[in-house]
N, C-alpha and C. Protein backbone atom coordinates (compact mmCIF):
# COMPACT_ATOMS: atom_id res chain seq x y z
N UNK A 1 -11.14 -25.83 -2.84
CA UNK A 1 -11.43 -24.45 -2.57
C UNK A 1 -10.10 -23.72 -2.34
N UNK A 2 -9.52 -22.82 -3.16
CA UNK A 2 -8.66 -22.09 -3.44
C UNK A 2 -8.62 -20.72 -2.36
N UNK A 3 -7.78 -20.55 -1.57
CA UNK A 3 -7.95 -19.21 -0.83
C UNK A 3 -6.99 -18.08 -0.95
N UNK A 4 -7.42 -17.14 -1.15
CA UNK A 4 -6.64 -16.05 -1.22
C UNK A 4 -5.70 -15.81 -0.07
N UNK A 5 -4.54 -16.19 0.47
CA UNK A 5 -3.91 -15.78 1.71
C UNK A 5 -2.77 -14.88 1.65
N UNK A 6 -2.92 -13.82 1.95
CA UNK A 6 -2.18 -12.33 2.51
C UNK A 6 -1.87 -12.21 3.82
N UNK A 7 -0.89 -12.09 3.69
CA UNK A 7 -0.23 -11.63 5.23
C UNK A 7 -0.15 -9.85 5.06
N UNK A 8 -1.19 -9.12 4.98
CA UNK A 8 -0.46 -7.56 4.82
C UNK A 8 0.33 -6.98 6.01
N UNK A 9 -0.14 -7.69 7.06
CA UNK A 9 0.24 -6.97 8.40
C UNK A 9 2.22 -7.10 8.40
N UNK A 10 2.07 -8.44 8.24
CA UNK A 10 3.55 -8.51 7.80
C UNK A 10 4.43 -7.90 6.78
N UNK A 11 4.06 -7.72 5.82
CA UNK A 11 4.44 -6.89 4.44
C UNK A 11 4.47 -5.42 5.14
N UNK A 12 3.36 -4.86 5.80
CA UNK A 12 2.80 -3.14 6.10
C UNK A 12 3.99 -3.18 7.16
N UNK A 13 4.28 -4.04 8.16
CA UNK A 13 5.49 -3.94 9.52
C UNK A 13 6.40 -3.95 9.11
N UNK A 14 6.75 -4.58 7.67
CA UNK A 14 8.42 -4.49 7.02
C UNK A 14 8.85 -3.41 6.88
N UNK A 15 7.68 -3.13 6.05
CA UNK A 15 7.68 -1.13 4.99
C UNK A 15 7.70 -0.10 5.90
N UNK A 16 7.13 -0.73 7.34
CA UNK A 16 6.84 0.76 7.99
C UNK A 16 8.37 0.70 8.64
N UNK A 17 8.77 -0.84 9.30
CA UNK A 17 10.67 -0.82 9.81
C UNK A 17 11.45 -0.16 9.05
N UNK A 18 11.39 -0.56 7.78
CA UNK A 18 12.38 0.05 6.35
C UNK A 18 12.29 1.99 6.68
N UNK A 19 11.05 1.92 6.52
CA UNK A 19 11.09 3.42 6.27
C UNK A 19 11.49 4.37 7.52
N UNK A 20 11.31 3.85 8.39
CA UNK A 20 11.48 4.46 9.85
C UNK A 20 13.39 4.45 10.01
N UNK A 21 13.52 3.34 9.67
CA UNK A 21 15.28 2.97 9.67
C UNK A 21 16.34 3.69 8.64
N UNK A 22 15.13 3.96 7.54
CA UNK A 22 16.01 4.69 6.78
C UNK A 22 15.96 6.34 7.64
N UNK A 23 14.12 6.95 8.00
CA UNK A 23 14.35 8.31 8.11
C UNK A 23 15.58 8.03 9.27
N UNK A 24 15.71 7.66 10.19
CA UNK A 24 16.55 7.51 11.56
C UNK A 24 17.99 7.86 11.15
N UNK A 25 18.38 6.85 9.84
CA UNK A 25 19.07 7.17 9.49
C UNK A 25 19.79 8.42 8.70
N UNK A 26 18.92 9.48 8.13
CA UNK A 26 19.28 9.83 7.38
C UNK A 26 19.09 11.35 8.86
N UNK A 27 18.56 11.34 9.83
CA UNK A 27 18.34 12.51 10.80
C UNK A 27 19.41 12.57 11.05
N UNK A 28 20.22 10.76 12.13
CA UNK A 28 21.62 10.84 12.15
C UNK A 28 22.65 11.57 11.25
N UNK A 29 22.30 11.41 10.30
CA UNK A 29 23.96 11.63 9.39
C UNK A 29 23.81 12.99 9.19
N UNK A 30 22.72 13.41 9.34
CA UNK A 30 22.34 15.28 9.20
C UNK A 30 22.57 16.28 10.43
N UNK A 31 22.28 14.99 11.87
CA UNK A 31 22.91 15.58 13.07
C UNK A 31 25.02 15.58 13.03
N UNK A 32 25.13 14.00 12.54
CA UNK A 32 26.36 14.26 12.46
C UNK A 32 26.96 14.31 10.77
N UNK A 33 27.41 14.88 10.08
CA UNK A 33 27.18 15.02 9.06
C UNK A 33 29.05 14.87 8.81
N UNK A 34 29.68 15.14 9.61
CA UNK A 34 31.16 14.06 9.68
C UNK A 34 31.70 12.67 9.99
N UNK A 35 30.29 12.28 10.53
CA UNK A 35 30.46 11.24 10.91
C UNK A 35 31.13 9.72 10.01
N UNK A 36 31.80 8.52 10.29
CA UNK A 36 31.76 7.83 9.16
C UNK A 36 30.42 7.28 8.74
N UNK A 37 29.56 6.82 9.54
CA UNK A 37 28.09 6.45 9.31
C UNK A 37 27.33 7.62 7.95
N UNK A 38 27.68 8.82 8.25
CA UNK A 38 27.51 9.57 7.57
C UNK A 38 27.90 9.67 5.81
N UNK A 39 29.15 9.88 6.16
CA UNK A 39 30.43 9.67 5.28
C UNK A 39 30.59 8.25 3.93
N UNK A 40 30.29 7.14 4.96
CA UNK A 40 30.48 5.79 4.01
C UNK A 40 29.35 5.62 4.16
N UNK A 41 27.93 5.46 4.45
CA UNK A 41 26.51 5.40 4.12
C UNK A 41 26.62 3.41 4.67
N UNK A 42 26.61 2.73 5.30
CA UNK A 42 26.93 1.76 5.56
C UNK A 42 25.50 1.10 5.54
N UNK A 43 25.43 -0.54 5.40
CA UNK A 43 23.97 -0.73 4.95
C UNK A 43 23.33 -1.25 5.72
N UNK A 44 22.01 -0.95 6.75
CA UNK A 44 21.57 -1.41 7.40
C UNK A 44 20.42 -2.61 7.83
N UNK A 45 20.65 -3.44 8.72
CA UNK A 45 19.61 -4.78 8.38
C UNK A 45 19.34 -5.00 9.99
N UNK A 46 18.42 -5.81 10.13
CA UNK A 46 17.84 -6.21 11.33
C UNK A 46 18.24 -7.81 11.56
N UNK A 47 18.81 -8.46 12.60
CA UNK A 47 18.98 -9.81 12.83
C UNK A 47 18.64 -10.12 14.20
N UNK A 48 18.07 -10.93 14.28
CA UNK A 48 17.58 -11.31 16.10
C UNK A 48 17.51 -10.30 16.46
N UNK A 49 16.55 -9.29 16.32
CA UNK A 49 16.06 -7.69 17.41
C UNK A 49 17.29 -6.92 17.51
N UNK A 50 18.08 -7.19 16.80
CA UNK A 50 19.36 -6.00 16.65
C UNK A 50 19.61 -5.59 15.02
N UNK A 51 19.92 -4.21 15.79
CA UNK A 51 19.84 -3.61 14.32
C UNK A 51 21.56 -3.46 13.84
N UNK A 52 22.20 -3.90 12.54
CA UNK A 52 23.59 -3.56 12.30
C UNK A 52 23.50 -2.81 11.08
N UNK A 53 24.50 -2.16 11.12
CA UNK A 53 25.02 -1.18 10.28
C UNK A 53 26.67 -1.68 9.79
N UNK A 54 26.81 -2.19 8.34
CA UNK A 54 28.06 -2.88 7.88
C UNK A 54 28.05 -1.80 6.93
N UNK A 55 30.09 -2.04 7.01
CA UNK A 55 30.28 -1.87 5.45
C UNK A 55 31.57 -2.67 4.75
N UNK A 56 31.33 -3.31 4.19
CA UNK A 56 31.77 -4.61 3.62
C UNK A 56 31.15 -5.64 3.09
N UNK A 57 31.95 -6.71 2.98
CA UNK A 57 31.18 -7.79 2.07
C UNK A 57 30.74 -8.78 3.39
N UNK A 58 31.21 -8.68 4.55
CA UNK A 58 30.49 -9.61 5.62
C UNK A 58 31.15 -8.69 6.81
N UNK A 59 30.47 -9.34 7.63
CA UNK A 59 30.46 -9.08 9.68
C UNK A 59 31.84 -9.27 9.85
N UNK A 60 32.53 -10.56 9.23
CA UNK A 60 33.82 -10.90 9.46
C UNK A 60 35.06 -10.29 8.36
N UNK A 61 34.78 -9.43 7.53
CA UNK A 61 35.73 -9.01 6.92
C UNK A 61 35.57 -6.74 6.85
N UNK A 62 34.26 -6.60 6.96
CA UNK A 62 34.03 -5.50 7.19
C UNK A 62 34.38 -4.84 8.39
N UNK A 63 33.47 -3.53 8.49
CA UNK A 63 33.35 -3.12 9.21
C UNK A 63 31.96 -2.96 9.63
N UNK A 64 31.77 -3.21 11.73
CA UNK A 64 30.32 -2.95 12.02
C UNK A 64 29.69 -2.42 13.23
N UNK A 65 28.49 -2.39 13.19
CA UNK A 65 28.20 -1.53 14.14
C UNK A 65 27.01 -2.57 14.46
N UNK A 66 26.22 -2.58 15.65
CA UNK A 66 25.14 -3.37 16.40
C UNK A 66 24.63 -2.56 17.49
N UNK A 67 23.68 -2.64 17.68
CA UNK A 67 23.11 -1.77 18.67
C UNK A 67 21.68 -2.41 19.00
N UNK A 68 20.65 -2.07 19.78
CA UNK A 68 19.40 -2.51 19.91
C UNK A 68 18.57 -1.33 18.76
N UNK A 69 18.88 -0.28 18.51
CA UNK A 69 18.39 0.72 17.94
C UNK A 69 19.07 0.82 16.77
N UNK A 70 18.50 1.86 15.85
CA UNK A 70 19.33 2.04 14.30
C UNK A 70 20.03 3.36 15.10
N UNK A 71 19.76 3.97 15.79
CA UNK A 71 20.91 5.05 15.99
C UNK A 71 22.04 4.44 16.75
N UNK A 72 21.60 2.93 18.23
CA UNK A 72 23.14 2.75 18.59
C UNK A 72 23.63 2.23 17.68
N UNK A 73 23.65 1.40 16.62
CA UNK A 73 24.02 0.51 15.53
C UNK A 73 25.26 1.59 15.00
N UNK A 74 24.46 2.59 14.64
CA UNK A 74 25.30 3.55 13.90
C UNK A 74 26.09 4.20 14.24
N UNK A 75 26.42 4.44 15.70
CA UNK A 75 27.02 5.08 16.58
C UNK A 75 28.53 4.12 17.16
N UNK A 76 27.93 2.76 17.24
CA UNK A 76 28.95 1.72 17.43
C UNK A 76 29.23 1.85 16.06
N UNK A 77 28.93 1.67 14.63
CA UNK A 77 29.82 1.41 13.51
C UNK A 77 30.96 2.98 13.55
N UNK A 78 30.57 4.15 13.74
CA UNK A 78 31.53 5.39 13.70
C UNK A 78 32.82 4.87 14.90
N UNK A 79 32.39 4.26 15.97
CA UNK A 79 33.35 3.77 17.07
C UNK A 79 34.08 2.69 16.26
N UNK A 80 33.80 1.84 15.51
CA UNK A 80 34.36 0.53 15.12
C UNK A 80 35.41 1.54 13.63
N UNK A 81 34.68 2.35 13.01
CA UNK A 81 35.09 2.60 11.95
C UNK A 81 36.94 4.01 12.44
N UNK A 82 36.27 3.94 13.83
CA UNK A 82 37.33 5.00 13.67
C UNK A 82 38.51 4.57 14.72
N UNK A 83 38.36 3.40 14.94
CA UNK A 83 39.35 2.63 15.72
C UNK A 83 39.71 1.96 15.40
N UNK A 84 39.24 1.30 13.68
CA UNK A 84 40.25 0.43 12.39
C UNK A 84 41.63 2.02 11.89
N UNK A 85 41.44 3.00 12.68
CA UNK A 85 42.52 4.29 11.69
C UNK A 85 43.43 4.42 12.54
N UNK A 86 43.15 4.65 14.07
CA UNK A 86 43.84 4.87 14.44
C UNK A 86 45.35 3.70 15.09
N UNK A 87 46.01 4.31 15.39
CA UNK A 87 47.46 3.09 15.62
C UNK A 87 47.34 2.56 16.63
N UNK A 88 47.41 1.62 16.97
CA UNK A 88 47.18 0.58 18.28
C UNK A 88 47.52 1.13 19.56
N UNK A 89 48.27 2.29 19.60
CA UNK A 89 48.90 2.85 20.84
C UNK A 89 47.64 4.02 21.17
N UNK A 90 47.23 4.23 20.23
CA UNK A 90 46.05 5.42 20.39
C UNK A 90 44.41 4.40 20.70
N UNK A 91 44.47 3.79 20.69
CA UNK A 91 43.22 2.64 20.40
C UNK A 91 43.41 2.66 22.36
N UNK A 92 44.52 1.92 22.85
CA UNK A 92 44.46 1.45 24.16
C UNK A 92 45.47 1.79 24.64
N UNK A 93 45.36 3.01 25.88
CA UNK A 93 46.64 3.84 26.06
C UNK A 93 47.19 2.63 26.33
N UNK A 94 48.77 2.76 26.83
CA UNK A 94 49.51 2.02 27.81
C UNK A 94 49.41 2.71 29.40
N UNK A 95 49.60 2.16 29.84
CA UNK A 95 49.70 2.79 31.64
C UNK A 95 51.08 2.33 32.22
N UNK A 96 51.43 3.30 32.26
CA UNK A 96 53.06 4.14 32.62
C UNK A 96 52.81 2.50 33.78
N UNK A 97 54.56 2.07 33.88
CA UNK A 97 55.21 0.51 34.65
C UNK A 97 54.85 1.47 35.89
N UNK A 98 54.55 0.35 36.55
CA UNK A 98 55.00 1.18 38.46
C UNK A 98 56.32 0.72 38.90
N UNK A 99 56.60 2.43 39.51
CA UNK A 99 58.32 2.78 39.86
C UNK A 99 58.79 1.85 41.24
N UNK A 100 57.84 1.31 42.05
CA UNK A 100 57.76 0.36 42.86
C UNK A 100 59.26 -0.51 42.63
N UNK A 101 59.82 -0.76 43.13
CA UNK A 101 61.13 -2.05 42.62
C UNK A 101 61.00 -3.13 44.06
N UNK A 102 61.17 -4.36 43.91
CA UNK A 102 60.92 -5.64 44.76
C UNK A 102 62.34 -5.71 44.81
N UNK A 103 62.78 -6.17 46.27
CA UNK A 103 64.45 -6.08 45.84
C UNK A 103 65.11 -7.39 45.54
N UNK A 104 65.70 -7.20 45.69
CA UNK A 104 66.46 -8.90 44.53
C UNK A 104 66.50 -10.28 45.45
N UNK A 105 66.11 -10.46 46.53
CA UNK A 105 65.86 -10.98 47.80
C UNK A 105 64.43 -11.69 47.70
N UNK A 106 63.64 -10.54 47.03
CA UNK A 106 62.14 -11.45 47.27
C UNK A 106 61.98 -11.80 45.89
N UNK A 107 62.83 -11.40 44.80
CA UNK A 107 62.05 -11.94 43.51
C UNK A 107 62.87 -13.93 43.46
N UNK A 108 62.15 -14.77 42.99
CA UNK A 108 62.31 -15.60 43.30
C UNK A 108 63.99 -16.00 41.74
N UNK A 109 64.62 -16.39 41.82
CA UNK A 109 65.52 -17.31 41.06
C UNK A 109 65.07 -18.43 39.87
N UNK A 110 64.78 -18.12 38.78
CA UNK A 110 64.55 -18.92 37.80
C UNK A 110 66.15 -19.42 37.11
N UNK A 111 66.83 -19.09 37.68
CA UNK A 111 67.97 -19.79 36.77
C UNK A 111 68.69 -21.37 37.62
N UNK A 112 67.82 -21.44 38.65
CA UNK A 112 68.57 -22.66 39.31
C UNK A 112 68.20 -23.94 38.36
């Protein structure tokens, strides 16, 4: 006895994620419409209940974004995408040395 077995519920929950992820997406890039998410259209997928937003050929050579949502996803990839441009000094200020001086008494002698 041969049975017909369909999963629609599963198929109908894909189509309805897809479509919801795309409109989400496409509200974003219309709210921010400079954005890089915007800009490079980056491609979005679901893995273990997180949603990422890449653009590249992998996680480890691209660029990405992760979030629990398709909008943080996309919001961390504009953060990831715009902190591969800027120069390392702009990424993480420095914080000015303290003018403090220890006087030559308490710093200890490494040349003995």
């Amino acid at each position: 006895m041969k049975r017909n077995t369909r999963i629609p519920s599963v198929n109908a929950r894909l189509v309805d994620q897809t479509a919801a992820a795309i409109e989400i997406m496409q509200h974003y890039c219309e709210v921010h419409p400079g954005s890089p998410a915007a800009v490079r259209r980056p491609r979005l997928y679901i893995r273990s209940g997180l949603w990422v937003a890449l653009l590249g050929p992998s996680v480890e050579e691209g660029v990405v974004g992760i979030g629990s949502t398709v909008e943080a996803a996309l919001r961390a990839f504009d953060v990831q995408y715009l902190a591969g441009l800027r120069p390392p000094d702009e990424i993480r200020p420095r914080r000015p040395r303290s003018s403090s001086k220890k006087s030559a008494a308490s710093c200890p002698n490494f040349d003995a």
